[in-house]
PDB file of N, CA and C in Angstrom:
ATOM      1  N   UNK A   1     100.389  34.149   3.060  1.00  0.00           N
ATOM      2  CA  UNK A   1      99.722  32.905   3.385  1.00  0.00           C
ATOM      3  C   UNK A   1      99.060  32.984   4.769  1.00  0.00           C
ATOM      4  N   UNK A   2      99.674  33.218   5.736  1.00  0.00           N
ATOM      5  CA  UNK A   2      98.945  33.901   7.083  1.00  0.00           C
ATOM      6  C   UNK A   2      97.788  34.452   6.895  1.00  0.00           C
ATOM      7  N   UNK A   3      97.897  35.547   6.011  1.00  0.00           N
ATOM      8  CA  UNK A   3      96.557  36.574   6.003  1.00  0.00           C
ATOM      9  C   UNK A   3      95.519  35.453   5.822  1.00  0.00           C
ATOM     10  N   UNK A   4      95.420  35.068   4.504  1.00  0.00           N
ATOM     11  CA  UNK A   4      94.528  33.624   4.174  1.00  0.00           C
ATOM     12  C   UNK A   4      94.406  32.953   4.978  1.00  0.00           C
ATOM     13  N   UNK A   5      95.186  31.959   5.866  1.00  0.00           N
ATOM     14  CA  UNK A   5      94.707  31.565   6.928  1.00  0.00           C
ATOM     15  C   UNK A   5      94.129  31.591   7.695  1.00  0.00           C
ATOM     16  N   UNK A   6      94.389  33.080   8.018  1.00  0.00           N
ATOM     17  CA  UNK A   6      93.376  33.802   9.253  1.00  0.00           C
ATOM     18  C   UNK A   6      91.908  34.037   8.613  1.00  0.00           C
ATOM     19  N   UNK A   7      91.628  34.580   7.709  1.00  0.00           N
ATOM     20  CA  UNK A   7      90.808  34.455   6.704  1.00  0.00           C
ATOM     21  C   UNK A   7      89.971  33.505   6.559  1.00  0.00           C
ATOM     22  N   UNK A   8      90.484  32.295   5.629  1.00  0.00           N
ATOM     23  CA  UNK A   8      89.543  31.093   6.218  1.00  0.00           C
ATOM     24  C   UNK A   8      89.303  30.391   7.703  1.00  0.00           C
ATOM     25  N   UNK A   9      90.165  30.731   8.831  1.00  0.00           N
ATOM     26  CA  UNK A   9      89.477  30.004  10.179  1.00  0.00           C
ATOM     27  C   UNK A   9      88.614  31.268  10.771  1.00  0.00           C
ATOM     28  N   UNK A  10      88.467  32.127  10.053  1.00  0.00           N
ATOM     29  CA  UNK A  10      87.379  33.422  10.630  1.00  0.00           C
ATOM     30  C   UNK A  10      85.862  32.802   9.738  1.00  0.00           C
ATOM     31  N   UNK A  11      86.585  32.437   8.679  1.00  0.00           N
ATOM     32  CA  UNK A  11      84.854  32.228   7.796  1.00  0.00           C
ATOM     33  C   UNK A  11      84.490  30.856   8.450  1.00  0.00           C
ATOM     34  N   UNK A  12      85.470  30.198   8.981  1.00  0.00           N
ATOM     35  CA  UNK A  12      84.994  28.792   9.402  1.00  0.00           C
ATOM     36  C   UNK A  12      84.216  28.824  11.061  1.00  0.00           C
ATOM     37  N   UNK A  13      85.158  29.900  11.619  1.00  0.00           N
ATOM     38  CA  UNK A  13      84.401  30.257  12.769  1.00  0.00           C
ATOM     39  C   UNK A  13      82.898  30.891  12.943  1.00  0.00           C
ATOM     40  N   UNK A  14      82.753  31.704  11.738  1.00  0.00           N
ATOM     41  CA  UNK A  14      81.212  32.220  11.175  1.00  0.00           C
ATOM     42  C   UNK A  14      80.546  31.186  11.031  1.00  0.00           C
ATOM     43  N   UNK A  15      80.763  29.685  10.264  1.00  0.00           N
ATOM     44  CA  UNK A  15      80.017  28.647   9.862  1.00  0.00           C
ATOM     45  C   UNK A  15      79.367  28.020  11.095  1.00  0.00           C
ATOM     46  N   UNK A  16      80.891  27.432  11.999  1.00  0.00           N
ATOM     47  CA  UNK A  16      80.363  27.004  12.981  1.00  0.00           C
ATOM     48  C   UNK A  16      79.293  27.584  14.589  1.00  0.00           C
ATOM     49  N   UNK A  17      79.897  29.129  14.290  1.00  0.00           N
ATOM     50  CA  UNK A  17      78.965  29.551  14.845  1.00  0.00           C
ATOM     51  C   UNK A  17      76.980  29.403  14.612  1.00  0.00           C
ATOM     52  N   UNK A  18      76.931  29.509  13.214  1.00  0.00           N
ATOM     53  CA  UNK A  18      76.063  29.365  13.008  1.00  0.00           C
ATOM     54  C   UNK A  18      75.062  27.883  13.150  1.00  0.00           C
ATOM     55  N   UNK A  19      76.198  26.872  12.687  1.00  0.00           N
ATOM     56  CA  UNK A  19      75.553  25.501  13.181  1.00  0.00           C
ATOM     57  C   UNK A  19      75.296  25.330  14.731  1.00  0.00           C
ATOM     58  N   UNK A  20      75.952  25.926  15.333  1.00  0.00           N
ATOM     59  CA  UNK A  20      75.710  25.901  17.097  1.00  0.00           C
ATOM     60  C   UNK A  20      74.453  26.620  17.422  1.00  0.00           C
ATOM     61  N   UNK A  21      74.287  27.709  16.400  1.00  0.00           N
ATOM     62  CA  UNK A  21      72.787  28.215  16.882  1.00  0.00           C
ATOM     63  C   UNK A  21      71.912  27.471  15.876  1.00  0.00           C
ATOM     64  N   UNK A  22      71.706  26.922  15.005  1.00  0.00           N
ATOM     65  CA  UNK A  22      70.916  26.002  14.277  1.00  0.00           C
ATOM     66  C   UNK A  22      70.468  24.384  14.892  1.00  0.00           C
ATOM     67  N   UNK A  23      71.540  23.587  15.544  1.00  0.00           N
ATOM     68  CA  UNK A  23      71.882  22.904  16.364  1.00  0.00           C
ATOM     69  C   UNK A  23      71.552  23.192  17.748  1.00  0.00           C
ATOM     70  N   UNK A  24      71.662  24.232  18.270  1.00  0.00           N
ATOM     71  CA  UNK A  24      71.240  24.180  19.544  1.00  0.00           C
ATOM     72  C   UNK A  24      72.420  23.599  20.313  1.00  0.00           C
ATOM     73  N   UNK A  25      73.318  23.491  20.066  1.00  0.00           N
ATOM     74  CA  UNK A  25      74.600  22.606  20.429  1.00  0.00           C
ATOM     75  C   UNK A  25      76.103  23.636  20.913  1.00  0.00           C
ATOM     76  N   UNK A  26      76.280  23.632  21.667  1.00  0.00           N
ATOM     77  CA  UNK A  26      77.200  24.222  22.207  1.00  0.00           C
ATOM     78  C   UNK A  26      78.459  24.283  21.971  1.00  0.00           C
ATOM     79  N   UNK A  27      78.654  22.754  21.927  1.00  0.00           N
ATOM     80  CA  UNK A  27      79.920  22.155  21.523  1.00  0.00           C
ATOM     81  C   UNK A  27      80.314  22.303  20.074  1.00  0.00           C
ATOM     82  N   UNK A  28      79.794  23.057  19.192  1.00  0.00           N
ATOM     83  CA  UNK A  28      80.249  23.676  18.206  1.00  0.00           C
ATOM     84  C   UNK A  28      80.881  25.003  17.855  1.00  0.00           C
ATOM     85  N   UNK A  29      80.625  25.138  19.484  1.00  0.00           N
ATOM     86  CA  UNK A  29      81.377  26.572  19.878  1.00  0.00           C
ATOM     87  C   UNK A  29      82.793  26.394  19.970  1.00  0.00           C
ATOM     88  N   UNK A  30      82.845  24.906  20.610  1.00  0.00           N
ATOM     89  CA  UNK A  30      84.488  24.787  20.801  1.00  0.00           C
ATOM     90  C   UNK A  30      85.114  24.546  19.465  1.00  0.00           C
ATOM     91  N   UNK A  31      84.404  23.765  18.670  1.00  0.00           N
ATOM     92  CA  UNK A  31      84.958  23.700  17.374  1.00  0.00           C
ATOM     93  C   UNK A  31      85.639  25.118  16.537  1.00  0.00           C
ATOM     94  N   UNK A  32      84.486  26.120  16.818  1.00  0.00           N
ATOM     95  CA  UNK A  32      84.625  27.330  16.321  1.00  0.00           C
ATOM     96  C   UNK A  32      85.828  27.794  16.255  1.00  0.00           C
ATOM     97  N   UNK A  33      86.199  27.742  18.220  1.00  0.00           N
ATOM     98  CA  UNK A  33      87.003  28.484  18.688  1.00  0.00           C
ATOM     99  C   UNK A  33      88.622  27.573  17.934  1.00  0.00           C
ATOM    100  N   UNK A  34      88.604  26.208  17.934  1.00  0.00           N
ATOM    101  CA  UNK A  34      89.769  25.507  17.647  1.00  0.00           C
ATOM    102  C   UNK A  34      89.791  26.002  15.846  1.00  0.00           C
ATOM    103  N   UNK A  35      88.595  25.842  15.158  1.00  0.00           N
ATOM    104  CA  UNK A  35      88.645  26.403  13.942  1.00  0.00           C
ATOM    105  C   UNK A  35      89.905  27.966  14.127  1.00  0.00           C
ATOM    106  N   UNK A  36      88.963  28.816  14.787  1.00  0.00           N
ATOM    107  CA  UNK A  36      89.536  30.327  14.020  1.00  0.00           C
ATOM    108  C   UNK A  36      90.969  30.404  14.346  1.00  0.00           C
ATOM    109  N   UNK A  37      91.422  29.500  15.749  1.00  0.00           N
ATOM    110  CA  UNK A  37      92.444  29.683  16.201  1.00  0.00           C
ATOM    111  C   UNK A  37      93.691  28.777  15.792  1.00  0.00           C
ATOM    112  N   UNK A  38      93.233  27.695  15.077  1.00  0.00           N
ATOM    113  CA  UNK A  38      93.830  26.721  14.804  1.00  0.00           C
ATOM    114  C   UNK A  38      94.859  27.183  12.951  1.00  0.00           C
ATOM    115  N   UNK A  39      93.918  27.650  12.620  1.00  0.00           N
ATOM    116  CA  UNK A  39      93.881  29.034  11.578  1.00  0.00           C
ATOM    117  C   UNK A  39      95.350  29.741  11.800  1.00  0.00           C
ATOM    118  N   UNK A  40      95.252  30.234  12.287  1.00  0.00           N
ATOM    119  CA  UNK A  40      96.015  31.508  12.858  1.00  0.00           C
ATOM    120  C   UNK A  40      97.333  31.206  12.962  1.00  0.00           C
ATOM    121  N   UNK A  41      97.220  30.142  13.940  1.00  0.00           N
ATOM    122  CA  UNK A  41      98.194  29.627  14.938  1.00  0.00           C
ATOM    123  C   UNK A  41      98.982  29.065  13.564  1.00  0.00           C
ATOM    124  N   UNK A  42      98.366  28.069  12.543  1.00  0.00           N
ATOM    125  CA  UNK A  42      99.553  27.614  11.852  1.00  0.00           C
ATOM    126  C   UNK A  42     100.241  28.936  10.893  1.00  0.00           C
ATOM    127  N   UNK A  43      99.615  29.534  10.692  1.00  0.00           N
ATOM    128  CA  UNK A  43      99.622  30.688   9.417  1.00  0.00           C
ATOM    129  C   UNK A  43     101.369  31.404  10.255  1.00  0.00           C
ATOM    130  N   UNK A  44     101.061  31.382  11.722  1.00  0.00           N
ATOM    131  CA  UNK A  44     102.095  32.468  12.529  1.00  0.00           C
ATOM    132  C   UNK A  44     103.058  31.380  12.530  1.00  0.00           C
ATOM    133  N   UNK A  45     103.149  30.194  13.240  1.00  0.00           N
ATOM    134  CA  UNK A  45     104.199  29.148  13.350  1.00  0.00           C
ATOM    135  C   UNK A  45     104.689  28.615  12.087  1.00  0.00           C
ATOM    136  N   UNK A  46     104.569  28.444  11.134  1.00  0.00           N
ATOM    137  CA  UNK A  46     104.988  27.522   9.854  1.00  0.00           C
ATOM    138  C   UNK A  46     104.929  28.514   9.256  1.00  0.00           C
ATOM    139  N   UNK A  47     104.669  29.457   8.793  1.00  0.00           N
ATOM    140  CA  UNK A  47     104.560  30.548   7.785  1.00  0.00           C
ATOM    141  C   UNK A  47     105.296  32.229   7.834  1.00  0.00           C
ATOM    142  N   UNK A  48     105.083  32.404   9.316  1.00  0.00           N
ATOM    143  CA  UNK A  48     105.717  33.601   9.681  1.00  0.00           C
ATOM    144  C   UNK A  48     106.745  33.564  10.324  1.00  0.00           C
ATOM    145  N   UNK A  49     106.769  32.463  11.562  1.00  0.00           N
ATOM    146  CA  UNK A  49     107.707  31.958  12.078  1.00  0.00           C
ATOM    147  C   UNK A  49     107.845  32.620  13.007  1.00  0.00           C
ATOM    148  N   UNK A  50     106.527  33.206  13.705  1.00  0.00           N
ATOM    149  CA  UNK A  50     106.679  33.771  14.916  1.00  0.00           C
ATOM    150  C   UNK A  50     105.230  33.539  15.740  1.00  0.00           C
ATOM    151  N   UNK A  51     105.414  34.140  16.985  1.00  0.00           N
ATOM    152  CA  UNK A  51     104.429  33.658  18.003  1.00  0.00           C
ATOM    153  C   UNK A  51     103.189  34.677  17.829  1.00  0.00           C
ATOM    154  N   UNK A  52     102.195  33.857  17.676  1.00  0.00           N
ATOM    155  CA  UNK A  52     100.680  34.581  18.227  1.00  0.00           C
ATOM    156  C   UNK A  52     100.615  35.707  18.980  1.00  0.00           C
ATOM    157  N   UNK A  53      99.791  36.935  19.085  1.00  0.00           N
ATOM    158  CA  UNK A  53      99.744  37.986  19.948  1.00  0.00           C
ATOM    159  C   UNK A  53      98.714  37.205  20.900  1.00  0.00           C
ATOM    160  N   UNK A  54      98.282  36.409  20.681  1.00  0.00           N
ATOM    161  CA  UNK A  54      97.060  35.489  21.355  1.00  0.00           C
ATOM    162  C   UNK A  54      97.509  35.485  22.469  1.00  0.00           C
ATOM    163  N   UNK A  55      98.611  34.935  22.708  1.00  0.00           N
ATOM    164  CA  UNK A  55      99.372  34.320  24.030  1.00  0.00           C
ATOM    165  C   UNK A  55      99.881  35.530  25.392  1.00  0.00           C
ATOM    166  N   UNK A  56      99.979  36.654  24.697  1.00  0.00           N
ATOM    167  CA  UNK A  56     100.339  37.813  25.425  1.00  0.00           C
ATOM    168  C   UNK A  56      99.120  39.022  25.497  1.00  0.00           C
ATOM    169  N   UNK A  57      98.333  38.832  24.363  1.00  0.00           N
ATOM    170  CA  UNK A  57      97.584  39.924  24.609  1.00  0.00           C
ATOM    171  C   UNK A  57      95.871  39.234  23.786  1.00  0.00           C
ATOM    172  N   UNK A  58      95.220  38.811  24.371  1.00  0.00           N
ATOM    173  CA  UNK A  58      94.162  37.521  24.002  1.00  0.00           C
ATOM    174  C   UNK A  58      93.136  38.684  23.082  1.00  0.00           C
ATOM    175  N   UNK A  59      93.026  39.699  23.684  1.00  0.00           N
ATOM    176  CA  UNK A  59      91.707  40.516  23.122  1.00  0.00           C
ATOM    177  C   UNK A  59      91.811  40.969  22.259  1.00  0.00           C
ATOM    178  N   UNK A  60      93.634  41.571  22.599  1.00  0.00           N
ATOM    179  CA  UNK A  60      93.837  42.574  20.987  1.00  0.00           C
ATOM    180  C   UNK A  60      93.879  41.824  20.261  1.00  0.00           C
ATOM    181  N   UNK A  61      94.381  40.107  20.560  1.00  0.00           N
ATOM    182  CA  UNK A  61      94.463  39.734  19.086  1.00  0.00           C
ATOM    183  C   UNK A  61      93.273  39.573  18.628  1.00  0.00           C
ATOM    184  N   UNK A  62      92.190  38.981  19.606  1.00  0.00           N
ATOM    185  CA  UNK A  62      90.779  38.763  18.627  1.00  0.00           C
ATOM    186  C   UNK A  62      90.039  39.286  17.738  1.00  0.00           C
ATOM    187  N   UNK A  63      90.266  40.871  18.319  1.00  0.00           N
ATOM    188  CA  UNK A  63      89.883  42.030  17.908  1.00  0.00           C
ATOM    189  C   UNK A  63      90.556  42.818  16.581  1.00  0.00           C
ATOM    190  N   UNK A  64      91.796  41.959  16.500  1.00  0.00           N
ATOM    191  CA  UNK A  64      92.652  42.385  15.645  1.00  0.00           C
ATOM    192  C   UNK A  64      92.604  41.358  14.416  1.00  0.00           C
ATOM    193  N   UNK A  65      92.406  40.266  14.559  1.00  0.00           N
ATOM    194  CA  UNK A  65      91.385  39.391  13.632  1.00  0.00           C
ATOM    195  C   UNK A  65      90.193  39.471  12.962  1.00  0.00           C
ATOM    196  N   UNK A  66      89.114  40.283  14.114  1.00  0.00           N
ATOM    197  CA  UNK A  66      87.994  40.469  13.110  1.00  0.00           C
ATOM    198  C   UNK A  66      88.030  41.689  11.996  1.00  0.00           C
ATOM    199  N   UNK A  67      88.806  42.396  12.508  1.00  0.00           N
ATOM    200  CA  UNK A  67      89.079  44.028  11.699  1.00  0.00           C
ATOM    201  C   UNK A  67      89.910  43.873  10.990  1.00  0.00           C
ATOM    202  N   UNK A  68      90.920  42.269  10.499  1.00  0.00           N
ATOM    203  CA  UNK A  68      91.272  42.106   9.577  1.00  0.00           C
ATOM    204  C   UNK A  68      90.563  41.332   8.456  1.00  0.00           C
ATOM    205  N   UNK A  69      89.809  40.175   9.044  1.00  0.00           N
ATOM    206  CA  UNK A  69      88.870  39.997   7.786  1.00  0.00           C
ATOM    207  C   UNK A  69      87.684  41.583   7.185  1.00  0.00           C
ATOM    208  N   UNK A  70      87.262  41.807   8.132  1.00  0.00           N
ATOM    209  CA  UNK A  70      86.367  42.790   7.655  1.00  0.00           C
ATOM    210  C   UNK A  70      87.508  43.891   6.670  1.00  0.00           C
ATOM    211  N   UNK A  71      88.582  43.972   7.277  1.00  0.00           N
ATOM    212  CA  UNK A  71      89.274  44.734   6.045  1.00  0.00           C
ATOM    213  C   UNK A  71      89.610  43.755   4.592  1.00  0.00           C
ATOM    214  N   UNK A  72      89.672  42.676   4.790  1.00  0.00           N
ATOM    215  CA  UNK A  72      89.860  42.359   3.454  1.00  0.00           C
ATOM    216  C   UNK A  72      88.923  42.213   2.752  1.00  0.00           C
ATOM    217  N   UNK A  73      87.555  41.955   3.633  1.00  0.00           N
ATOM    218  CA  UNK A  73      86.019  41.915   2.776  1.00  0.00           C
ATOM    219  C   UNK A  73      85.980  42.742   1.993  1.00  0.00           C
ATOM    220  N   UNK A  74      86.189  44.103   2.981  1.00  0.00           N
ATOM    221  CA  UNK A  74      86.053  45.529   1.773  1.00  0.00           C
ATOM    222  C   UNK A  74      87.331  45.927   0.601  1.00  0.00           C
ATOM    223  N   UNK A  75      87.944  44.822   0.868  1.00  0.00           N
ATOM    224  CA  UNK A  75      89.342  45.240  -0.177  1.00  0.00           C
ATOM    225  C   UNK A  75      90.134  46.289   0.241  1.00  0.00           C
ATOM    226  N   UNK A  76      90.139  46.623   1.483  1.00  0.00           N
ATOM    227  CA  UNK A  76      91.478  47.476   2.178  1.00  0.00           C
ATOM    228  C   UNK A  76      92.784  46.809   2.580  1.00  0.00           C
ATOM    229  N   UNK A  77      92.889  45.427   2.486  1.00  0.00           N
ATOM    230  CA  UNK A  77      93.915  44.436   2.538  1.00  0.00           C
ATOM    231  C   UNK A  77      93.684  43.419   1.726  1.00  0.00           C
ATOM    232  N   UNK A  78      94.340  43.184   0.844  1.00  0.00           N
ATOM    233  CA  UNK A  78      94.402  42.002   0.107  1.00  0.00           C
ATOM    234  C   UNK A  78      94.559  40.816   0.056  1.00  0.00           C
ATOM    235  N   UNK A  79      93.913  40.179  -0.551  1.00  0.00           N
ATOM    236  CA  UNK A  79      93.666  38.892   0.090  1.00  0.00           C
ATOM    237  C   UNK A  79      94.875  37.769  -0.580  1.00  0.00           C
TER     238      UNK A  79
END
């Protein structure tokens, strides 16, 4: 259920990114960011029952987010 989570607040973060550059609006950036992270955050707390790498290590986790959707795009992790 995590994986999915993370999953949809990554595609939601793609959306809103895109309305912020369609929009011209900035403040859809923050949305973005509460989207992908908001995602995550419940998937790890209610589901895994453990803490975010977010909080200790901000980049790897981001980085470790996008190279997990892109792995499930291609079907190297299942969705």
């Amino acid at each position: 259920m995590s994986r999915r989570l993370h999953f949809v607040g990554s595609c939601g973060v793609l959306v809103l990114v895109a309305v912020a550059l369609w929009q011209r609006n900035g403040w859809w950036l923050l949305a973005a960011l509460a989207c992908g992270y908001g995602f995550a955050w419940v998937g790890h707390f209610f589901f895994e029952k453990n803490r975010p790498a977010t909080f200790r290590h901000p980049l790897y986790s981001f980085l470790g987010d996008w190279v997990m959707f892109k792995d499930i795009l291609i079907g190297r992790i299942r969705f």
